[in-house]
Protein backbone atom coordinates (compact mmCIF):
# COMPACT_ATOMS: atom_id res chain seq x y z
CA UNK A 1 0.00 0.00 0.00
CA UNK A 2 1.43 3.14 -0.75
CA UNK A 3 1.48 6.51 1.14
CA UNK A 4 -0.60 9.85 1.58
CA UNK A 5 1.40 12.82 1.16
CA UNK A 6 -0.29 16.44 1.41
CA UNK A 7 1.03 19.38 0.23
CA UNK A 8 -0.04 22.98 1.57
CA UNK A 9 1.24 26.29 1.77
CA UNK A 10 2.59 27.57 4.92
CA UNK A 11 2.60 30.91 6.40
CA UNK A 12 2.39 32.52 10.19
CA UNK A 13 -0.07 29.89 11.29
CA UNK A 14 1.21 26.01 11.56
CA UNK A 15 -1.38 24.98 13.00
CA UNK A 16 -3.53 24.99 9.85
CA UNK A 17 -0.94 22.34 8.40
CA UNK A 18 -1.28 19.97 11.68
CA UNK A 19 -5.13 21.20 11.71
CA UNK A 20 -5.73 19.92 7.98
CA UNK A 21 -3.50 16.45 8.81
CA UNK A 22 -6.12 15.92 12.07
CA UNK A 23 -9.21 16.89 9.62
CA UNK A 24 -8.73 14.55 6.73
CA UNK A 25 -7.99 11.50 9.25
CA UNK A 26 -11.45 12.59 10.75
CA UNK A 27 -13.09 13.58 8.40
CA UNK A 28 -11.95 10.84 5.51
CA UNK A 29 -10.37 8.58 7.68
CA UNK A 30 -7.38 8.46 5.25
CA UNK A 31 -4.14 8.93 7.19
CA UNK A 32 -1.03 11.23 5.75
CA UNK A 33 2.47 9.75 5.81
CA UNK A 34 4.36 12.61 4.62
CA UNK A 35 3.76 16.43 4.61
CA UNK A 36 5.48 19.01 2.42
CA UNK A 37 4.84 22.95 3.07
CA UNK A 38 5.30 25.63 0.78
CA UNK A 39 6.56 29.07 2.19
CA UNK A 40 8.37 31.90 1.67
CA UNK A 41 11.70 33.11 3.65
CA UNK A 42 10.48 34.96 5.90
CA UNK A 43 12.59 34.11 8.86
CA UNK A 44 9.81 33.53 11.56
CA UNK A 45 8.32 31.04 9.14
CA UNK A 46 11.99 29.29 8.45
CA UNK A 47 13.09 29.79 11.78
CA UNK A 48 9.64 29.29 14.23
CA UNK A 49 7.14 27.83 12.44
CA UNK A 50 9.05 25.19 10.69
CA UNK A 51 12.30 24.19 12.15
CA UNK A 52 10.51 25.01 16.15
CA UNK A 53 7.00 23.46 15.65
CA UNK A 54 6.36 21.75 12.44
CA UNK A 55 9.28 19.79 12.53
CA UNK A 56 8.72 19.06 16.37
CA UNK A 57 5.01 18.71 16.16
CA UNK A 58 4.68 15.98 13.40
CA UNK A 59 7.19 13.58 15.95
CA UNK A 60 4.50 14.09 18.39
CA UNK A 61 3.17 10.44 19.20
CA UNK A 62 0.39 11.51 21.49
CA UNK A 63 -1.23 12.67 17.47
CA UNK A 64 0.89 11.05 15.53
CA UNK A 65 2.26 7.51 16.45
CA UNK A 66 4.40 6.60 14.04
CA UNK A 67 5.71 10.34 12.83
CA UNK A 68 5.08 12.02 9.74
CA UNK A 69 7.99 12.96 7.38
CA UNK A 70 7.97 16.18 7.23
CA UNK A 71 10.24 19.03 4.79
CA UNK A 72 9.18 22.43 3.77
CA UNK A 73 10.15 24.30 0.56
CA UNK A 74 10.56 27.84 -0.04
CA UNK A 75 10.74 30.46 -2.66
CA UNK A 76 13.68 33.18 -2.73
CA UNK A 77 11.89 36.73 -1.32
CA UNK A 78 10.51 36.81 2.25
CA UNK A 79 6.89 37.99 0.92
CA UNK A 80 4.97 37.12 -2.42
CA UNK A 81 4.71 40.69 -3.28
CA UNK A 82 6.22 40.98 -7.09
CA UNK A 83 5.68 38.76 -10.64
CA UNK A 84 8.79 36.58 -10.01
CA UNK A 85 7.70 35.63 -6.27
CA UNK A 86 4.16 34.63 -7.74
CA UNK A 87 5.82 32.51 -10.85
CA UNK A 88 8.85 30.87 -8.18
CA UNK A 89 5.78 30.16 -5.71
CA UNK A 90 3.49 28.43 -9.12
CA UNK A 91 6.82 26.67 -10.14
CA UNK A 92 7.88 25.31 -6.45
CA UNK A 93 4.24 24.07 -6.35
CA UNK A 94 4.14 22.36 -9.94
CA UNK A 95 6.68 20.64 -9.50
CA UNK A 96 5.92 19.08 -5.93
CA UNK A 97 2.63 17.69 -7.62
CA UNK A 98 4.17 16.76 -10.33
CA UNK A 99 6.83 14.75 -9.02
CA UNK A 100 4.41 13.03 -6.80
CA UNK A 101 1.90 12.25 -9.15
CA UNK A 102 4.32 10.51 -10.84
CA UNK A 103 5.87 8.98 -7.79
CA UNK A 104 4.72 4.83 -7.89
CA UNK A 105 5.27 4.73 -3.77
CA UNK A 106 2.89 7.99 -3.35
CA UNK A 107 -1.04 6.03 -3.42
CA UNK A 108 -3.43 10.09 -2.59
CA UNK A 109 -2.32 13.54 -2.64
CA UNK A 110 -3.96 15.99 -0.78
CA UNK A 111 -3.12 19.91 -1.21
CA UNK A 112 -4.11 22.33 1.46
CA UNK A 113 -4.83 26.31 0.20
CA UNK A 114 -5.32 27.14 4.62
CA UNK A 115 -1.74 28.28 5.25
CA UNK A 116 -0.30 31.27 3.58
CA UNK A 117 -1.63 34.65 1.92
CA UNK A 118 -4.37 34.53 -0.30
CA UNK A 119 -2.50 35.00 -3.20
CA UNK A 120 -0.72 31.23 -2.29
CA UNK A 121 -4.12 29.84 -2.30
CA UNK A 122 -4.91 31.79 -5.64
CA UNK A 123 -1.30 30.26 -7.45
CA UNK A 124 -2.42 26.78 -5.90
CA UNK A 125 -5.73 26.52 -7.73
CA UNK A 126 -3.90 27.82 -10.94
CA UNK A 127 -1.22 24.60 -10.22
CA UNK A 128 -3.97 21.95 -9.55
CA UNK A 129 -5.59 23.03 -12.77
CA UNK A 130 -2.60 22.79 -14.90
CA UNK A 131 -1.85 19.07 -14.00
CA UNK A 132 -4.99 17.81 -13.57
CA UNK A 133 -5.25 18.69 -16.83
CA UNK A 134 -1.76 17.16 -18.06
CA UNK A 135 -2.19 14.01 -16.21
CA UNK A 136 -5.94 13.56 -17.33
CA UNK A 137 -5.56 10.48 -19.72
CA UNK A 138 -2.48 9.32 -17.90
CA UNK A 139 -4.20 6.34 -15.87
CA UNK A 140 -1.22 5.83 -13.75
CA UNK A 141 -1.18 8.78 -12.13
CA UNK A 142 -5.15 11.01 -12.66
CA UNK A 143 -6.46 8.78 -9.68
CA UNK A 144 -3.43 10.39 -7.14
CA UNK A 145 -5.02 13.44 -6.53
CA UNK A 146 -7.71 13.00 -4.05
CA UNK A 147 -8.67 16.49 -2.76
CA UNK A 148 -7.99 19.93 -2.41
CA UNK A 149 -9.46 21.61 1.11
CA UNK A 150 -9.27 24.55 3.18
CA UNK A 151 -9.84 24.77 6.87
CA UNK A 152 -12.30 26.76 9.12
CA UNK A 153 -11.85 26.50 12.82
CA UNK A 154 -14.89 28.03 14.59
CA UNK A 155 -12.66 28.67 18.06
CA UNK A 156 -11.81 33.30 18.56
CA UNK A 157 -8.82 32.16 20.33
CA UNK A 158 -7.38 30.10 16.95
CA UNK A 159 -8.65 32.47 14.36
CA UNK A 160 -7.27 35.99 16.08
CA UNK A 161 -4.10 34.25 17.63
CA UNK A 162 -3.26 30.97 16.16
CA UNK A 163 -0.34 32.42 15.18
CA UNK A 164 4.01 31.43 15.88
CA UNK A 165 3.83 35.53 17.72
CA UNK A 166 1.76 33.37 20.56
CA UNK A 167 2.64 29.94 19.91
CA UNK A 168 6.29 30.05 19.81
CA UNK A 169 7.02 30.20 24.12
CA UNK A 170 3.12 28.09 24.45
CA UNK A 171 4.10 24.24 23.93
CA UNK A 172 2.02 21.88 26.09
CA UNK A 173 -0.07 24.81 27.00
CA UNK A 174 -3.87 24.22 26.53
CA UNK A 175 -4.04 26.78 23.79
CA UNK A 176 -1.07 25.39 21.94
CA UNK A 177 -2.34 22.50 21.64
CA UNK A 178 -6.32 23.62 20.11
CA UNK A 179 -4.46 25.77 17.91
CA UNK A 180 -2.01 22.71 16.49
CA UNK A 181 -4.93 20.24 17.33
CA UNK A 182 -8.22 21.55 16.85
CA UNK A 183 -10.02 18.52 16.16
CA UNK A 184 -8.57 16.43 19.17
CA UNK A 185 -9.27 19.85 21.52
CA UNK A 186 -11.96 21.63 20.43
CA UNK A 187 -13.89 18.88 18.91
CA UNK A 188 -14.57 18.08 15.68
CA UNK A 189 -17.74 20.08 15.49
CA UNK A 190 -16.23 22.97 15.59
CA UNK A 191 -13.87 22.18 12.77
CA UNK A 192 -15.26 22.38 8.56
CA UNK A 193 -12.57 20.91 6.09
CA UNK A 194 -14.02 22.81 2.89
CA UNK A 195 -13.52 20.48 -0.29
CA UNK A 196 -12.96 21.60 -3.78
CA UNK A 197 -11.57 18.80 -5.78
CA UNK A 198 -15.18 18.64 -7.81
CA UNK A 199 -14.37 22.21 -9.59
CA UNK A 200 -10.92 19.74 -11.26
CA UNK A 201 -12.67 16.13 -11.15
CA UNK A 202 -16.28 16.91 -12.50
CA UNK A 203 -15.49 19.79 -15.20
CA UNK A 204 -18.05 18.54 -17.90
CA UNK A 205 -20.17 18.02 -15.22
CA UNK A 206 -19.94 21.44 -14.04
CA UNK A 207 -20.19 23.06 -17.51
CA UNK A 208 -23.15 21.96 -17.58
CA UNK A 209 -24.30 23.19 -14.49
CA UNK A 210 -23.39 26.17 -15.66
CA UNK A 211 -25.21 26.29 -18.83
CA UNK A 212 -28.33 25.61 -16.37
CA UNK A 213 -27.31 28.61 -14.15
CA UNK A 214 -26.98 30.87 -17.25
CA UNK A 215 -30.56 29.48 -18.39
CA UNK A 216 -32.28 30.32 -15.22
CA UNK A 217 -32.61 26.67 -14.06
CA UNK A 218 -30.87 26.59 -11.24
CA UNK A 219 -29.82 29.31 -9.31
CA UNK A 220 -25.68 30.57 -7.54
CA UNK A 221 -26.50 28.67 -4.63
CA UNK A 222 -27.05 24.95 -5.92
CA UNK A 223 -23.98 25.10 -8.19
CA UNK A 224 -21.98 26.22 -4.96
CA UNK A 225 -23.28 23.09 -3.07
CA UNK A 226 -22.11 21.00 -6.05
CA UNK A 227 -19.26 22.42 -6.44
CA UNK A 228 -17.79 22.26 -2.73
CA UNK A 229 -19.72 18.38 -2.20
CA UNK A 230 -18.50 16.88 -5.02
């Protein structure tokens, strides 16, 4: 049997990495065996939220009993603020789904938009789309990609400070551990993983439900449900 690997962009908030790992094994029951992040340089996010928590956090056997492998990859400039910091972050990401997909040990990949600045989540949608659409008649490998989710945590305390400012002097502190854990602490009620996979998996599907939307037949609000359930 081969192994789940997700891949998710990373900014000032690790716990929406550890957060998404807890979520699909809830959620899916599908465990993940490896983790790769995407970030930028930013030294708190090098220095804090990968090498101090991250890499610490996914050794953990209270959540994770037999470790995750975990590395993190990251683009030249500290912030994605010019062309060439978008393209490096598109390119970094294209290539980490493309060299799983084609990976025979790697069985589901899972990408994660939750960590990061918008415009990560924006770049990742772009990458999904592009090899999706390369990989679409390649039987092999099409089958690989299993999801694409974002996270919502319905907890103040994660959303306004969930962040390595507060978590970096917190381990095995109460709100360390529902910020990292959410699921396991909170409760799983409190915690949505948002699924988007059916915009890349069901595309003549949804044409046509968008022919129906443009005809009046349906209206924004079923072709968002189908959409996000697929």
């Amino acid at each position: 049997m081969g192994k789940n690997v997700l891949i998710s962009s990373l900014g000032y908030a690790p716990g929406s990495v550890t957060g998404t790992v807890d979520a699909i094994k809830c959620f899916d029951g599908e465990e993940i065996h490896e983790v790769i992040t995407i970030s930028t340089s930013e030294p708190q996010i090098v220095n804090i939220a990968v090498r101090q928590i991250l890499e610490t956090e996914f050794k953990n056997t209270q959540y994770y009993p037999n470790g995750i492998e975990y590395s993190n990859v990251k683009i030249n400039s500290r912030d994605i603020k010019k062309d060439e910091d978008n393209i490096q972050f598109l390119e970094k990401f294209v290539s980490l789904f493309r060299e799983n997909i084609e990976d025979s040990e790697i069985d589901g990949i899972y990408i994660s938009l939750a960590g990061g600045r918008k415009t990560m989540a924006s770049l990742i949608f772009i990458g999904v789309k592009l090899i999706v659409d390369c990989y679409e008649d390649d039987e092999n490998s099409k089958d690989k990609f299993r999801e694409i989710t974002h996270l919502i945590v319905d907890d103040p305390d994660v959303e306004r400070e969930g962040v390595i400012e507060y978590l970096k002097d917190a381990k095995g502190t109460e709100f360390y551990n529902k910020c990292m854990h959410p699921v396991s602490i909170i409760g799983k009620e409190k915690v949505k993983l948002i699924k988007l996979s059916g915009i890349f998996k069901n595309a003549d599907e949804l044409r046509e439900e968008c022919k129906r939307l443009r005809n009046g037949e349906i209206d924004i609000n079923v072709l968002a449900r189908y959409m996000i359930n697929q």
